[in-house]
Protein backbone atom coordinates (compact mmCIF):
# COMPACT_ATOMS: atom_id res chain seq x y z
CA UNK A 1 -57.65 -133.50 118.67
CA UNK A 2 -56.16 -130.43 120.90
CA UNK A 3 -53.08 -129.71 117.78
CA UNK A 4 -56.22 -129.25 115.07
CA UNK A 5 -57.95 -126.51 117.58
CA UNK A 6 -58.10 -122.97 115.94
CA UNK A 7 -59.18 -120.08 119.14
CA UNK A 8 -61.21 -117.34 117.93
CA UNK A 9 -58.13 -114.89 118.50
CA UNK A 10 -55.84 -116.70 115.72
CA UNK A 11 -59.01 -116.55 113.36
CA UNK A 12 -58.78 -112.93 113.72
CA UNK A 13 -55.00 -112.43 113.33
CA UNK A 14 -54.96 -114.58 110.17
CA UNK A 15 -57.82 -112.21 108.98
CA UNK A 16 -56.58 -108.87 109.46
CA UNK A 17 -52.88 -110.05 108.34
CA UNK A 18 -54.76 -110.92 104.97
CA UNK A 19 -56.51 -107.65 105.12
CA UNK A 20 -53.29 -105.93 105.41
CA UNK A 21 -51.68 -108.00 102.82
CA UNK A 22 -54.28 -106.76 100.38
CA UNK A 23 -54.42 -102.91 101.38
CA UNK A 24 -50.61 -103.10 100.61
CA UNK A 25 -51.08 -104.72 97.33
CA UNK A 26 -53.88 -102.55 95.73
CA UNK A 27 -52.04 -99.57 97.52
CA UNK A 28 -48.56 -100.22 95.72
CA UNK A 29 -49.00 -97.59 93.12
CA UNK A 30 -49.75 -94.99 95.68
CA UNK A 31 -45.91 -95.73 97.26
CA UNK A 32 -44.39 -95.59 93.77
CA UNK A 33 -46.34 -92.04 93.82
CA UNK A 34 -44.98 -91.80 96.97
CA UNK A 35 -41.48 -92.80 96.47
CA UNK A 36 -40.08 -90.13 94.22
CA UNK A 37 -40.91 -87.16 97.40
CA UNK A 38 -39.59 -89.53 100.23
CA UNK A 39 -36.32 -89.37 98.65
CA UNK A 40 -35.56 -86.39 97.58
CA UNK A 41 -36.01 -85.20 101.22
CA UNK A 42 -34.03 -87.77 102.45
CA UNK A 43 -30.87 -87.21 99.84
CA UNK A 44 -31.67 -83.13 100.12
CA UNK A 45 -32.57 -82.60 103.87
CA UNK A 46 -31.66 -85.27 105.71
CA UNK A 47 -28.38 -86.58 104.37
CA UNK A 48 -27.17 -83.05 104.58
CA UNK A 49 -27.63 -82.34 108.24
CA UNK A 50 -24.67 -84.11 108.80
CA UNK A 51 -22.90 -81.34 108.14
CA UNK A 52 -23.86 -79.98 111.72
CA UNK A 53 -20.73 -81.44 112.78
CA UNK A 54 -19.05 -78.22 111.90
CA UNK A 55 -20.16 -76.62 114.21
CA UNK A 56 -17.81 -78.54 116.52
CA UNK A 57 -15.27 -79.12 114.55
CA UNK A 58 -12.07 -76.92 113.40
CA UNK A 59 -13.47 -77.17 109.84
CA UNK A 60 -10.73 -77.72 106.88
CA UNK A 61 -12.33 -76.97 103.45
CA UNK A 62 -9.18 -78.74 101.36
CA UNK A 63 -9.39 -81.78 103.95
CA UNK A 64 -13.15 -82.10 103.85
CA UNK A 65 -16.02 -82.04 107.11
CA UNK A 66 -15.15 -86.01 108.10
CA UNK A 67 -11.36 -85.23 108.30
CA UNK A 68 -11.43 -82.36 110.08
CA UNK A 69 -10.53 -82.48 113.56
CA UNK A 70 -12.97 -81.96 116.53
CA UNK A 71 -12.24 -78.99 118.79
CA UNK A 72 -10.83 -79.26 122.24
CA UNK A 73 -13.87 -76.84 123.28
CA UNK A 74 -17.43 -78.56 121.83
CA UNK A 75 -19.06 -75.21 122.41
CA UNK A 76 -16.01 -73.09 121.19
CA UNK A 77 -18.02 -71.68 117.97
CA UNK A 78 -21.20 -70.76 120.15
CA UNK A 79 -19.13 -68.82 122.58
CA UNK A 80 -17.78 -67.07 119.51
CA UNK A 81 -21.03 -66.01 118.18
CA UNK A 82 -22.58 -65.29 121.49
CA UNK A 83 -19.96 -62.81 122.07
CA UNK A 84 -20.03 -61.23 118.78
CA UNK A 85 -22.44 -57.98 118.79
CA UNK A 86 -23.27 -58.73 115.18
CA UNK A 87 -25.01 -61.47 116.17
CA UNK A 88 -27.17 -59.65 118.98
CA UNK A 89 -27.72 -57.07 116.58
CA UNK A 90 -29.00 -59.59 113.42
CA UNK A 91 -30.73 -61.35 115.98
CA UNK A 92 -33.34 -58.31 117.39
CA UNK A 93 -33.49 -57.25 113.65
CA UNK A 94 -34.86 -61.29 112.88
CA UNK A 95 -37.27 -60.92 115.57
CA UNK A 96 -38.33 -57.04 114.88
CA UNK A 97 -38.86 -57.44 111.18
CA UNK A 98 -39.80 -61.42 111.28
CA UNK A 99 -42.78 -60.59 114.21
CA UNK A 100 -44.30 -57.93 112.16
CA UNK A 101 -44.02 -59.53 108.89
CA UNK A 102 -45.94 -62.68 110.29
CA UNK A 103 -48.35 -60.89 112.35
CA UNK A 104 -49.06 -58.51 109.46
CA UNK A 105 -49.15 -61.54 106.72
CA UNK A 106 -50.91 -64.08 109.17
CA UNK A 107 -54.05 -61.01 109.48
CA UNK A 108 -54.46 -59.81 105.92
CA UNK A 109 -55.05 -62.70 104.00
CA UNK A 110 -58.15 -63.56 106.40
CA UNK A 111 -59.04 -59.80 105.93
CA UNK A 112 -58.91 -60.55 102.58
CA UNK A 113 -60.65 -63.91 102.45
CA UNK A 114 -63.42 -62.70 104.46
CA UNK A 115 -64.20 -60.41 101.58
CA UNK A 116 -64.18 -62.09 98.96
CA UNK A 117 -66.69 -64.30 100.74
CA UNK A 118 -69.50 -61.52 101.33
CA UNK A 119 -68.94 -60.40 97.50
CA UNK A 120 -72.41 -61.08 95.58
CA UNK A 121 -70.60 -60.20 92.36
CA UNK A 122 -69.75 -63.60 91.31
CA UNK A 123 -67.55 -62.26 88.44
CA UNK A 124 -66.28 -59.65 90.01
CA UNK A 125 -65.16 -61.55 92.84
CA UNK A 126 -63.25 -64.11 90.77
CA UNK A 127 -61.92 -61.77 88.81
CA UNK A 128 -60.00 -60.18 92.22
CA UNK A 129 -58.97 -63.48 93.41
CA UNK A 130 -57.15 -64.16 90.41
CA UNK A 131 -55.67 -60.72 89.68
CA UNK A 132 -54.67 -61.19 93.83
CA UNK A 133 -53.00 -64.30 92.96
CA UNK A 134 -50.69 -63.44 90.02
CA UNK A 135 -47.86 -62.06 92.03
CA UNK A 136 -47.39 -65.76 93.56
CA UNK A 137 -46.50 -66.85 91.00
CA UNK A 138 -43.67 -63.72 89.46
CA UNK A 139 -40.13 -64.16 90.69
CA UNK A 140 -39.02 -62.53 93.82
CA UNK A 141 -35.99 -61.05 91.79
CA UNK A 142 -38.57 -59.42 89.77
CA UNK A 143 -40.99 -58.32 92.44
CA UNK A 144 -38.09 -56.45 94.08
CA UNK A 145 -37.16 -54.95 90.68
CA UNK A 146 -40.45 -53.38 90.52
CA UNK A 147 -39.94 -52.58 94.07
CA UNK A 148 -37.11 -50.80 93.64
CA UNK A 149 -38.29 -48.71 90.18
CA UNK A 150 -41.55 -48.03 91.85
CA UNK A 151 -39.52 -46.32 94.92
CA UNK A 152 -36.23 -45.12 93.09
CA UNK A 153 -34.64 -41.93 94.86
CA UNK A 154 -34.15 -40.18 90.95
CA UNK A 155 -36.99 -41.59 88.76
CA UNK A 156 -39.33 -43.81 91.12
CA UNK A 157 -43.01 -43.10 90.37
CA UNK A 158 -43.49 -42.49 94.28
CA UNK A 159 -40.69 -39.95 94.39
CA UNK A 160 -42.31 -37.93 91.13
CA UNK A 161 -45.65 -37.60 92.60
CA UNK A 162 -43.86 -36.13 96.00
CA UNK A 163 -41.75 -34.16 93.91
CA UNK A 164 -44.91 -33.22 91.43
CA UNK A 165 -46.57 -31.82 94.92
CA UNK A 166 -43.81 -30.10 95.80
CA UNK A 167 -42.18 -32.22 98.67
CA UNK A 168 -38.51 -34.02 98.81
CA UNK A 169 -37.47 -36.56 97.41
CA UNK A 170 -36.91 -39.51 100.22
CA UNK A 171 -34.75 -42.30 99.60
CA UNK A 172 -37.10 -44.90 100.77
CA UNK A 173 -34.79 -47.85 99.39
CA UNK A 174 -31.99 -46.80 101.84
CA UNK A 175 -33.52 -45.09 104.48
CA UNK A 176 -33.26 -47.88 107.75
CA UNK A 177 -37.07 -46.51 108.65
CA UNK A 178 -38.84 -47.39 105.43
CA UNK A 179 -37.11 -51.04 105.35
CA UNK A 180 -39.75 -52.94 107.33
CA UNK A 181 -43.06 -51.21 105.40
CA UNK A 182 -41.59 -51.93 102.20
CA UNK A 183 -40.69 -55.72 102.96
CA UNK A 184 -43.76 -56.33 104.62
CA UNK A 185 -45.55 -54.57 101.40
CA UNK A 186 -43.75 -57.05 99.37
CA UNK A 187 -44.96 -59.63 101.19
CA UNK A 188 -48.19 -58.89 101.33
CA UNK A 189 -48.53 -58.00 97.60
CA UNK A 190 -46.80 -61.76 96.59
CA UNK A 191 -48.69 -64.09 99.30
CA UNK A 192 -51.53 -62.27 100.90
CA UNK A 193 -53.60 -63.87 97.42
CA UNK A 194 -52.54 -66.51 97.33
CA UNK A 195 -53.11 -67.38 101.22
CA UNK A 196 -56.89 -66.50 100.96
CA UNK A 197 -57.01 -70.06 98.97
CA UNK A 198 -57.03 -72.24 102.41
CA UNK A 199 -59.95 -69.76 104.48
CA UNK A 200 -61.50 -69.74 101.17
CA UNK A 201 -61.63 -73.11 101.03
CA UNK A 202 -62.56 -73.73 104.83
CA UNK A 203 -65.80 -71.00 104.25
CA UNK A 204 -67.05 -73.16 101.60
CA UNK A 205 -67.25 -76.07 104.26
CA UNK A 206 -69.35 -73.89 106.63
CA UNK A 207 -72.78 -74.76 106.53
CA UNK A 208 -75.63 -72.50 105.34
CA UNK A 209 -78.25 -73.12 107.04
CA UNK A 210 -76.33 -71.39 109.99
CA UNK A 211 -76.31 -68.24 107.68
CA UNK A 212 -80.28 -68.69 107.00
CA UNK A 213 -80.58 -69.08 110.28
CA UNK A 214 -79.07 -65.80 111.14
CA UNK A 215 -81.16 -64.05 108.56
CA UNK A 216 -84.54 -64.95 109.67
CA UNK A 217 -82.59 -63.70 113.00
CA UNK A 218 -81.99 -60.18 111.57
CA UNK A 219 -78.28 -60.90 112.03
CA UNK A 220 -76.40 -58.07 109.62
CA UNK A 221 -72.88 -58.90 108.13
CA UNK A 222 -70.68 -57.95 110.83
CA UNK A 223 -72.79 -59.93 113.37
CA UNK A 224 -72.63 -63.44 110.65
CA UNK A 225 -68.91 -62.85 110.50
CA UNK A 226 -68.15 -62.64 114.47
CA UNK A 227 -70.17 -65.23 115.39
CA UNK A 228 -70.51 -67.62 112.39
CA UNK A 229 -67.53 -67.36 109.80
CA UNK A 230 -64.50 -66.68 112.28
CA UNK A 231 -65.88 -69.33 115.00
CA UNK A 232 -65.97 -71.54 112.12
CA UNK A 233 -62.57 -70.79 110.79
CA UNK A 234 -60.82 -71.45 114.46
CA UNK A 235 -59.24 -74.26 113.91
CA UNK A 236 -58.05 -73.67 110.46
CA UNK A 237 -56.71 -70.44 111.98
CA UNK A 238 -55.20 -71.64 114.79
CA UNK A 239 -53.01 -74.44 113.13
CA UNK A 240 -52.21 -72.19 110.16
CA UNK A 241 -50.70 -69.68 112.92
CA UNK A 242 -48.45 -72.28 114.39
CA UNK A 243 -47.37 -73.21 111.02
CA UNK A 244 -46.60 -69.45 110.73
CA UNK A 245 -45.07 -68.64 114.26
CA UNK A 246 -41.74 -70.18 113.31
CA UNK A 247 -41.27 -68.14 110.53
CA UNK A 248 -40.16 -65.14 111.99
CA UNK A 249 -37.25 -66.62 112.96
CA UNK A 250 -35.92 -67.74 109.43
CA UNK A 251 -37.22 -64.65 107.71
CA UNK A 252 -37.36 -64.39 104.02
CA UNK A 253 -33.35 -64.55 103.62
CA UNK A 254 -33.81 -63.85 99.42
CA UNK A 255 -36.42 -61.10 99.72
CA UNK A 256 -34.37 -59.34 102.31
CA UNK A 257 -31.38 -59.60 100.59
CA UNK A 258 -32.17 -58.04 97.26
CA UNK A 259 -33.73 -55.28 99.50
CA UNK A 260 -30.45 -54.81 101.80
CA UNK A 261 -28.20 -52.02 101.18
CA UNK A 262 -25.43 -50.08 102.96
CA UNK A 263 -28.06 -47.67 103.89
CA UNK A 264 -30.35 -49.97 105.38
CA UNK A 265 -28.30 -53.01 106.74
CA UNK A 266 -28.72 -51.64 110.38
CA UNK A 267 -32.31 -52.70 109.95
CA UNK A 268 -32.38 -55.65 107.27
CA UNK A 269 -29.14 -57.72 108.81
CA UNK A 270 -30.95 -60.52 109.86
CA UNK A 271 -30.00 -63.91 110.98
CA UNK A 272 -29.94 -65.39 107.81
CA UNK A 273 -28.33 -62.70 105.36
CA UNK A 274 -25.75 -62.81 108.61
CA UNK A 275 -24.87 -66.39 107.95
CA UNK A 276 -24.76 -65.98 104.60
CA UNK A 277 -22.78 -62.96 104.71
CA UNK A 278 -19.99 -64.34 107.24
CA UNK A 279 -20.35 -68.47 105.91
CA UNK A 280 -20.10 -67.82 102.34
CA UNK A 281 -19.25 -64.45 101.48
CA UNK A 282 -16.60 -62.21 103.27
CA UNK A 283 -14.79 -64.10 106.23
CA UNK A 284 -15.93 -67.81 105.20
CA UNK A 285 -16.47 -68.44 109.10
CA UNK A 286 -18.15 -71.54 108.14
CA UNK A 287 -18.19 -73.00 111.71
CA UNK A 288 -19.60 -70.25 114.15
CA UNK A 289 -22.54 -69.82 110.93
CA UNK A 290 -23.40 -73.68 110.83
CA UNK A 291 -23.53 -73.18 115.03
CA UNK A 292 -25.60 -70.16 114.54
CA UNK A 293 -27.82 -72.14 112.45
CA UNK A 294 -28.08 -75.02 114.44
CA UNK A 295 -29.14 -72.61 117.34
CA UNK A 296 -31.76 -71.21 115.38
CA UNK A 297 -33.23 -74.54 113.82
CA UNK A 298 -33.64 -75.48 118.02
CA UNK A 299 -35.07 -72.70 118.51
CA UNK A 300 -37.57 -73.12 116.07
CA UNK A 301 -38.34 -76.17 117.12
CA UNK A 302 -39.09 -75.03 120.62
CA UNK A 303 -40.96 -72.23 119.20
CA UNK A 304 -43.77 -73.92 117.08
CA UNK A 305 -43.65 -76.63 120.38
CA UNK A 306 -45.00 -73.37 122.62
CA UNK A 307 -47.15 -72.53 120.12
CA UNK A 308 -49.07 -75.64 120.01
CA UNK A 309 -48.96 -75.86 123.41
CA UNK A 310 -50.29 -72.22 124.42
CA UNK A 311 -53.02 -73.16 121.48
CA UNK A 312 -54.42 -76.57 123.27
CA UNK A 313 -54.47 -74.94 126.50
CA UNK A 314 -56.68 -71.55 125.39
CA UNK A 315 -58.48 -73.04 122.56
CA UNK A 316 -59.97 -76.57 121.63
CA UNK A 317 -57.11 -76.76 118.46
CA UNK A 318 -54.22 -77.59 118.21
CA UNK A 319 -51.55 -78.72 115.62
CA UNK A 320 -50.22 -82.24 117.30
């Protein structure tokens, strides 16, 4: 009689495996959906990161990465970057220009959010946020064109009016000092639009009744955005700035590029135009660049770490 006994605890095991069984079945065309994403990141970041074995390795192009032997020194191609003063130099020019551009980009989209929330104007208002989202979606190559005709030392439209009022003509596209205020234009003209769509988003969530609440208060504008809108936007703000925080160490290696010059590379070397200058263009040091960029991927990672952890510890968010 004892074999044919079923406990209560195998009743429920049996149960939820046939739950399981048929989530998985009426969820199979969500991993077909799925699928397609998964790999590509495998085949086109993961499989690749193999080739971090450079980096300790006395690389051979003609005998391939595998083939290649190891150095006696693991740390060989570290030391040779870390004593390298182009390096120090690329590196305080990543974390000049990347800190501003991300403090700069991180503040005026919310700026920018937060007014086209109090617009009344409902046409008016959506006509902005799509004229503020066009440059999204143009090229960088031609962003930087218009850049560069809009600021052009001979013809540049900038240049004319100086010249029209009877001032010199500056050559803002090489000058070192005008390098970070025009990238971080750039920036802010291509993604400042376009990153209102997330706060926009979050302020349609917010409830209204706190706003009606404020009126019968006599609460003005000013007073519903400090203590209604932005206390309501805290946690979308505070993971969107640790998403953000690692970015000033990659930098935006293809808008800085088409903006670098001879005039200007004291200023716009950064980390990644560096590797790309020394790994595939002039000296082909592909080991000490795959080391430099294994250093900076840590970093990163350590980076948006901090940041989560300085956010759970001064605020109730937090990314992870």
């Amino acid at each position: 009689k004892g074999a044919f006994m079923v406990s209560g605890e195998d009743i429920r095991r049996s149960d939820a495996r046939r739950r399981l069984k048929r989530n998985l079945r009426k969820s199979v065309p969500l991993y077909f959906l799925i699928a397609l994403p998964v790999v590509w990141y495998i085949i086109f970041c993961y499989v690749p990161m193999a080739g971090i074995s450079i980096a300790f390795k006395d690389y051979n192009a003609y005998v391939g990465i595998w083939d290649s032997p190891w150095c006696e020194d693991p740390f060989y191609w570290f030391k040779v970057f870390w004593n390298t003063k182009g390096f120090w130099d690329a590196l305080r020019n990543t974390v000049v220009v990347g800190a501003v551009n991300t403090v700069v980009c991180f503040v005026v989209p919310v700026v920018l959010a937060l007014m086209f929330n109090e617009m009344r104007a409902v046409m008016y208002k959506k006509t902005l946020q799509c004229v503020s989202y066009m440059p999204y979606f143009v090229s960088t190559i031609a962003l930087v064109s218009i850049f560069r005709v809009m600021f052009g030392m001979q013809d540049g439209v900038v240049n004319n009016l100086i010249a029209a009022c009877g001032g010199d003509r500056i050559n803002f596209i090489d000058e070192p000092s005008c390098f970070i205020p025009i990238y971080v234009g750039l920036n802010i003209w291509k993604g400042a639009g376009w990153g209102t769509i997330i706060y926009t988003a979050a302020m349609a969530g917010i409830d209204m009744q706190l706003y009606e609440a404020a009126d019968i208060e006599g609460a003005g504008r000013f007073a519903k955005i400090r203590f209604i809108t932005l206390p309501s936007l805290a946690p979308t703000l505070v993971v969107m700035m640790i998403l953000a925080v690692p970015g000033f160490l990659g930098g935006d290696f293809e808008t800085v590029l088409l903006l670098q010059t001879a005039g200007n590379r004291s200023v716009s070397e950064i980390l990644a135009t560096y590797i790309y200058r020394f790994g595939i263009g002039e000296s082909q040091q592909y080991e000490m660049t795959t080391a430099i960029g294994l250093c900076t991927s840590i970093l990163n990672l350590l980076v948006i770490f901090g940041a989560n952890e300085i956010a759970r510890r001064f605020s109730e968010y937090s990314l992870f």
